[in-house]
Protein backbone atom coordinates (compact mmCIF):
# COMPACT_ATOMS: atom_id res chain seq x y z
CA UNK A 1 -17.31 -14.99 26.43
CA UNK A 2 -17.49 -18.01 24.80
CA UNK A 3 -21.03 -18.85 26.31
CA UNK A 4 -22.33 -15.55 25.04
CA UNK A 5 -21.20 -16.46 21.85
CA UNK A 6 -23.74 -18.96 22.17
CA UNK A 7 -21.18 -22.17 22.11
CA UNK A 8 -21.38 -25.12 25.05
CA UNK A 9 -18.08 -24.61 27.24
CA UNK A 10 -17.17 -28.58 27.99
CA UNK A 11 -14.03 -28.44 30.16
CA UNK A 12 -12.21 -25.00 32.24
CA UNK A 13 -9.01 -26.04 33.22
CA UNK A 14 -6.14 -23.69 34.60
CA UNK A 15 -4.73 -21.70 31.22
CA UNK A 16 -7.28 -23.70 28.94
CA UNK A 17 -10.72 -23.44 27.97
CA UNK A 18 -12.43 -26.21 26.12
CA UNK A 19 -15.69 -25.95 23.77
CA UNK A 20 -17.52 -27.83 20.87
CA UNK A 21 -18.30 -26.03 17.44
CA UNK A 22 -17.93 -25.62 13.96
CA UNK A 23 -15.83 -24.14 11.06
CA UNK A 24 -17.77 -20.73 12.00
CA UNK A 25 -17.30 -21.04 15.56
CA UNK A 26 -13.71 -21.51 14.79
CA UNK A 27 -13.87 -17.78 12.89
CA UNK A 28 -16.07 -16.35 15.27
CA UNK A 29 -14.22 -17.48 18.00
CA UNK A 30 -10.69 -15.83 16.50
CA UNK A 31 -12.82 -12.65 15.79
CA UNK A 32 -14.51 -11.88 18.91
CA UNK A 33 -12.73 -13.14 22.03
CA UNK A 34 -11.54 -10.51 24.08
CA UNK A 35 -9.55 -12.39 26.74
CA UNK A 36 -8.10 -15.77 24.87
CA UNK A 37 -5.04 -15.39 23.98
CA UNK A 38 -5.33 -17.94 20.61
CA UNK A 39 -7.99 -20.08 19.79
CA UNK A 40 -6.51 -24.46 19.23
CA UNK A 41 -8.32 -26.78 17.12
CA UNK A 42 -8.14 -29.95 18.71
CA UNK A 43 -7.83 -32.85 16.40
CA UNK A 44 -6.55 -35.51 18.90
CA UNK A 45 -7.03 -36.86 22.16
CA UNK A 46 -5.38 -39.49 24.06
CA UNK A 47 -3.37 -41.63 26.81
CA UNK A 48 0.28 -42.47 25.99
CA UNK A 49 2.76 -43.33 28.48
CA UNK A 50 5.94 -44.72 25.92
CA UNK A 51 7.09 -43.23 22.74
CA UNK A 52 5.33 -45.81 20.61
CA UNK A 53 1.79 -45.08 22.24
CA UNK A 54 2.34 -41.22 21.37
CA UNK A 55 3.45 -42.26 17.60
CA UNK A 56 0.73 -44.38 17.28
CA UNK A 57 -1.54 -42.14 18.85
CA UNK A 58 -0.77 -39.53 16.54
CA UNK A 59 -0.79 -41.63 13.44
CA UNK A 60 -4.06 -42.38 14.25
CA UNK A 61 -5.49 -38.99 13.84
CA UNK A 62 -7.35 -37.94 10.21
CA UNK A 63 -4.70 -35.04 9.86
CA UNK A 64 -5.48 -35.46 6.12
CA UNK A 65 -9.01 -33.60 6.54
CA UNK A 66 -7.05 -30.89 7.40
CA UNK A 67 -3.64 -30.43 5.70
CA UNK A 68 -3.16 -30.08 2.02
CA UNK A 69 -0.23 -32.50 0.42
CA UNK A 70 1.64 -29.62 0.91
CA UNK A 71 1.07 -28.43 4.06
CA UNK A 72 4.03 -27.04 6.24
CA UNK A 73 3.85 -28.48 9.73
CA UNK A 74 6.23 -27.79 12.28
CA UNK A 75 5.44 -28.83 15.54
CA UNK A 76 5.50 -27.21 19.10
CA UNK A 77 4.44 -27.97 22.84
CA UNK A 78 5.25 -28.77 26.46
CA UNK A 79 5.00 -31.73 29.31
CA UNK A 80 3.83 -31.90 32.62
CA UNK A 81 3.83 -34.29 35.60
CA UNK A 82 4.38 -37.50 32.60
CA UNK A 83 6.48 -40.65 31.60
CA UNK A 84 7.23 -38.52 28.14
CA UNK A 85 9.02 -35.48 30.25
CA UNK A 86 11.52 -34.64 27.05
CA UNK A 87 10.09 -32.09 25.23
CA UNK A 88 12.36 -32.34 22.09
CA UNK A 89 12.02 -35.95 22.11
CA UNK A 90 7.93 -35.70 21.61
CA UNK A 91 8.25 -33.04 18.94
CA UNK A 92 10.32 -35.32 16.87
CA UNK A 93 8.05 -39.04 17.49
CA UNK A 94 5.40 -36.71 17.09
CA UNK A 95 6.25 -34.69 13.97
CA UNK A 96 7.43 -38.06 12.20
CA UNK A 97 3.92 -39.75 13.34
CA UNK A 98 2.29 -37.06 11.31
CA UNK A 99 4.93 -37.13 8.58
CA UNK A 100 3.91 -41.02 8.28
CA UNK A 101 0.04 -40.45 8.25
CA UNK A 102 0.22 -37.83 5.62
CA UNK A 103 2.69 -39.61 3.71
CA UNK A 104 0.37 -42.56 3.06
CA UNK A 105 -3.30 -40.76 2.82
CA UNK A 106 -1.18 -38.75 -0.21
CA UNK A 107 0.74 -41.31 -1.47
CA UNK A 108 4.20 -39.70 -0.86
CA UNK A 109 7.17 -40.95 0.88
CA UNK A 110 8.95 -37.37 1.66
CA UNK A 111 6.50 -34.33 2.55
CA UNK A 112 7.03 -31.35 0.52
CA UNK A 113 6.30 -28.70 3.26
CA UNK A 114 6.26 -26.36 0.58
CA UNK A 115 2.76 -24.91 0.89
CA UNK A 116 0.72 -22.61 3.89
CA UNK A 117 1.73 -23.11 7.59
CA UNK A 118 -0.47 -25.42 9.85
CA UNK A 119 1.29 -25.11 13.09
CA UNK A 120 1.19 -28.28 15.26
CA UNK A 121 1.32 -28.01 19.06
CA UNK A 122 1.02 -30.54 21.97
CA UNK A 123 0.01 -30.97 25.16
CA UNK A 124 1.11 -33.59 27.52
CA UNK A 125 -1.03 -33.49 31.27
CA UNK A 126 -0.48 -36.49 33.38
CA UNK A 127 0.45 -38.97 30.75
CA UNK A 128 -2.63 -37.28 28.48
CA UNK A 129 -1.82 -36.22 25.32
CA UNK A 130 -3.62 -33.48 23.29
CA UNK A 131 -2.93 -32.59 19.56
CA UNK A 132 -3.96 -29.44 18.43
CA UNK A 133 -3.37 -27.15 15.16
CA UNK A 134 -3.19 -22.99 15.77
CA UNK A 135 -5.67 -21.46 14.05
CA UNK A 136 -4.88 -17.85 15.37
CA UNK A 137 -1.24 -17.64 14.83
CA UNK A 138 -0.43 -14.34 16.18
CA UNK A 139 -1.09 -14.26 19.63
CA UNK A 140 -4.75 -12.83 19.77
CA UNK A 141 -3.45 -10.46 22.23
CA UNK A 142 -1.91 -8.71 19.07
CA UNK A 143 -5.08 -6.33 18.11
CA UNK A 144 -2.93 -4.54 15.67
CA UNK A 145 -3.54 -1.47 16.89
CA UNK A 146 -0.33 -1.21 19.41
CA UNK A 147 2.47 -0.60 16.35
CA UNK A 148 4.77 0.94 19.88
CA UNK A 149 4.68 0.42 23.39
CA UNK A 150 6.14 2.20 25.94
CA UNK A 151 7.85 0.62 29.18
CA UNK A 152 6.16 -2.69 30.78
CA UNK A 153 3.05 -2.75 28.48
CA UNK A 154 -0.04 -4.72 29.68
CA UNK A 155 -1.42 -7.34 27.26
CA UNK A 156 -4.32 -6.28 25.37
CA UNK A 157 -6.36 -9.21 26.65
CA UNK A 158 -5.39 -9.17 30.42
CA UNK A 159 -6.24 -5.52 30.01
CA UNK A 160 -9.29 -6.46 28.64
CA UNK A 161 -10.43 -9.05 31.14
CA UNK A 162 -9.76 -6.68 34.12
CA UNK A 163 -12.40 -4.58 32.42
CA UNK A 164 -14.96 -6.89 31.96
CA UNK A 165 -15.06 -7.20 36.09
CA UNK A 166 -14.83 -3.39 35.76
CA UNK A 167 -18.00 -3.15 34.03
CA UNK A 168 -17.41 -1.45 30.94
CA UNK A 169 -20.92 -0.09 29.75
CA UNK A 170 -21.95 2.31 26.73
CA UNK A 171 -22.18 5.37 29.08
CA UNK A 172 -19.15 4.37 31.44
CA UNK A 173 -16.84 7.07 32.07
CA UNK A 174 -13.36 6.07 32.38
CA UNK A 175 -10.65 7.31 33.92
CA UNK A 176 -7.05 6.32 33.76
CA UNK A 177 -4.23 8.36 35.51
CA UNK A 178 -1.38 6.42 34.16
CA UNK A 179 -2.40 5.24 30.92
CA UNK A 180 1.13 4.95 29.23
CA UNK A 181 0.12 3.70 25.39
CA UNK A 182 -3.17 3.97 25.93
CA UNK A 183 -4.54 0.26 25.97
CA UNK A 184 -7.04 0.33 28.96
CA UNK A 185 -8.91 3.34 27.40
CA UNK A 186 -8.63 1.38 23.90
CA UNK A 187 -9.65 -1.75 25.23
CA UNK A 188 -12.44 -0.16 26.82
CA UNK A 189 -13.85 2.19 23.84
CA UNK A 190 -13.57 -1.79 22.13
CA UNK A 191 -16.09 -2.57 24.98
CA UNK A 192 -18.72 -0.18 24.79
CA UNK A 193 -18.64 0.00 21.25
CA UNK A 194 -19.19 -3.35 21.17
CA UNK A 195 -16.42 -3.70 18.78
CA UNK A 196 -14.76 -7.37 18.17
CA UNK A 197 -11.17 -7.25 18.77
CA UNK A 198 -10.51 -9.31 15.88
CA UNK A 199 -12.13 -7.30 13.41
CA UNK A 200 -8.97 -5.18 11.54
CA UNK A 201 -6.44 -8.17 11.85
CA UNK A 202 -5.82 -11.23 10.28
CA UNK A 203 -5.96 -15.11 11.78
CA UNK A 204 -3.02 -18.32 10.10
CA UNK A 205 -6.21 -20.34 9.48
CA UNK A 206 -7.54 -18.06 6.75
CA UNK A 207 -5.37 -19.28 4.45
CA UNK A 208 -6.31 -23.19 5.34
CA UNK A 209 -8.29 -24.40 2.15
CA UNK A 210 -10.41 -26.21 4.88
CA UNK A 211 -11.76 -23.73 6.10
CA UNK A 212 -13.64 -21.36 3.27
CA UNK A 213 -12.99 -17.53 3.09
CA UNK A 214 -16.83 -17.03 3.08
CA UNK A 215 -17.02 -18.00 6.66
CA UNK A 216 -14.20 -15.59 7.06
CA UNK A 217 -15.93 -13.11 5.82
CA UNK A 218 -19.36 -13.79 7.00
CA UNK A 219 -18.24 -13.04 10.96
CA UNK A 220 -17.08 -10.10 10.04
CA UNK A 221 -19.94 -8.90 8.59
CA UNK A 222 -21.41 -10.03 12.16
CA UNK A 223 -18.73 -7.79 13.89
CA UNK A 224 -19.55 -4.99 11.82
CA UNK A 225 -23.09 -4.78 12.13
CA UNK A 226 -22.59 -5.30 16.05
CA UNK A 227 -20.96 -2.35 16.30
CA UNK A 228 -22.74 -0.14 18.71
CA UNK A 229 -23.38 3.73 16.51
CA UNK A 230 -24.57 6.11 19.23
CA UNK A 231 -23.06 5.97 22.60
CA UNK A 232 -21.94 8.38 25.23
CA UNK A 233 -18.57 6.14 26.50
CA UNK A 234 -15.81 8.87 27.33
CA UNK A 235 -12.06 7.43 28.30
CA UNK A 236 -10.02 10.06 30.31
CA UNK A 237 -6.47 9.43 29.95
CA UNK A 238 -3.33 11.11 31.80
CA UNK A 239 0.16 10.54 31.97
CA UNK A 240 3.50 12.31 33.37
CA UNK A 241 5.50 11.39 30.12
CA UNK A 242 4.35 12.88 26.59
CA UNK A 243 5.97 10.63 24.99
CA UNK A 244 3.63 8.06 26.04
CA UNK A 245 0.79 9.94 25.58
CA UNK A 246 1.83 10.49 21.61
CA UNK A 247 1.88 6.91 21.56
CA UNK A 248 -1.60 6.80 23.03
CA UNK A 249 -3.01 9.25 20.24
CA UNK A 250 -1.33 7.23 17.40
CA UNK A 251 -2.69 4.06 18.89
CA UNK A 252 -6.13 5.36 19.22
CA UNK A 253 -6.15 6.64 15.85
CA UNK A 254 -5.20 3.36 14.22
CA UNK A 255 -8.06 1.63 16.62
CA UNK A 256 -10.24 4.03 15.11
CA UNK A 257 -11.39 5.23 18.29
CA UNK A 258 -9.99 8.54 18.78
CA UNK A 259 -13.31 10.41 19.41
CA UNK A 260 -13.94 8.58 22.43
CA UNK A 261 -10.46 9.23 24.14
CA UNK A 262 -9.05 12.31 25.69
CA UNK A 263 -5.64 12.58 26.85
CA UNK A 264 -3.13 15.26 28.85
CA UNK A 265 -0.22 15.57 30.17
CA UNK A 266 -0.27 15.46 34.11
CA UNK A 267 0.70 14.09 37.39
CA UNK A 268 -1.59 11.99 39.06
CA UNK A 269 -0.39 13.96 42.23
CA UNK A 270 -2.67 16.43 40.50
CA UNK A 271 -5.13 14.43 39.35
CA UNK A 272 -8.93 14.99 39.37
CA UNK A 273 -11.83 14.35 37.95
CA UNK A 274 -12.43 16.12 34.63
CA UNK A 275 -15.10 17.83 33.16
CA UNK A 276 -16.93 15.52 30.62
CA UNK A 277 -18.15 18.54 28.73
């Protein structure tokens, strides 16, 4: 995804996907990845083995060309396989390193905290350290379509992922005999329409006065105008429980997709191949 977004992919690791852009690949990225699940902004990068190399290490990062004077910051992340094992411990060496580098780049000896949320969160990976602010803040997963969910919902991304290696294409024909709320056929009328899963919501980092609301608005102007008009995609969707399937209707109709889906009550006992007339 993020190769056919046209971006250079520099590290895959297990969970974490690396790449190098811009301010608009940072939008793009938020607006059109299917499968992420939120896109980090790394701002730091290093080794520390002692609590003084990770407050140093931290301090050491430009955190001013990011965060306003006023900036809230709270901070967030885990540690594996390291010396710094205590997770509470590095949020609070690593939350006053910050505290200290904005403190003197503005001149202020308490920060305010008053102003838009730039949430920190860490990484620690054999004694490497990784500082990164979350520019998605509601998981990505979160389309905003899915207001109610019945029993043991799928994600919205892993549902979209096992699609890709499904091959979703403009004339597929889909079929799903226990589609519950409706997300596979959603997530698939997203697919061959072609239309980015980011486009209705909204991303934390849009309110970062880094980061201006033209770019903002610019990829979605992309989205929109890669929305595919005329296709012949058709999503079959049956379940035993009605409930479920009003939930399906009300979540296609806030995807905006309804036209695409058809659903009925039935037992997959029963099921079989409908008519695509």
């Amino acid at each position: 995804e993020i190769q056919d977004l046209g971006y250079d992919v520099s590290l895959v690791e297990d969970g974490r996907v690396t790449f190098i852009g811009d301010m608009d690949a940072l939008c793009r990225a938020n607006i059109f990845l299917r499968t992420a699940e939120r896109v980090m902004l790394q701002v730091g990068r290093f080794k520390a083995e002692t609590f003084d190399e990770l407050f140093e290490g931290v301090r050491a990062i430009p955190l001013e060309d990011w965060l306003p004077r006023d900036a809230a910051f709270p901070v967030k992340g885990w540690s594996l396989e390291s010396q710094l094992h205590s997770v509470p411990d590095c949020q609070s060496i690593i939350k006053k390193a910050a505290a200290v580098r904005l403190g003197a780049a503005y001149g202020l000896s308490h920060m305010p905290e008053t102003g838009v949320l730039y949430q920190m969160q860490f990484s620690i990976m054999k004694d490497e350290v990784r500082i990164y602010l979350d520019t998605s803040g509601t998981g990505l997963h979160k389309r905003g379509y899915r207001k109610v969910a019945n029993l043991a919902p799928i994600r919205e991304t892993l549902a979209a992922g096992i699609l890709d290696i499904a091959r979703i294409y403009p004339d597929t024909q889909l079929y799903d005999p226990f589609c519950g709320s409706g997300t596979f056929l959603i997530e698939a009328a997203y697919k061959a329409k072609n239309i980015a899963p980011g486009i209705y919501r909204r991303f934390a980092a849009e309110k970062w006065d880094s980061l201006p609301s033209k770019i903002w608005q610019t990829s979605r102007e992309e989205a929109i105008e890669k929305i595919r008009k005329d296709i012949e995609f058709t999503a079959f969707g049956s379940d035993i429980s009605q409930d479920s399937l009003e939930i399906a209707e009300a979540n296609a109709r806030r995807a905006g997709i309804s036209g695409l889906i058809r659903l009925e009550t039935a037992d997959v006992k029963n099921f079989t191949i409908p008519d695509r007339k």
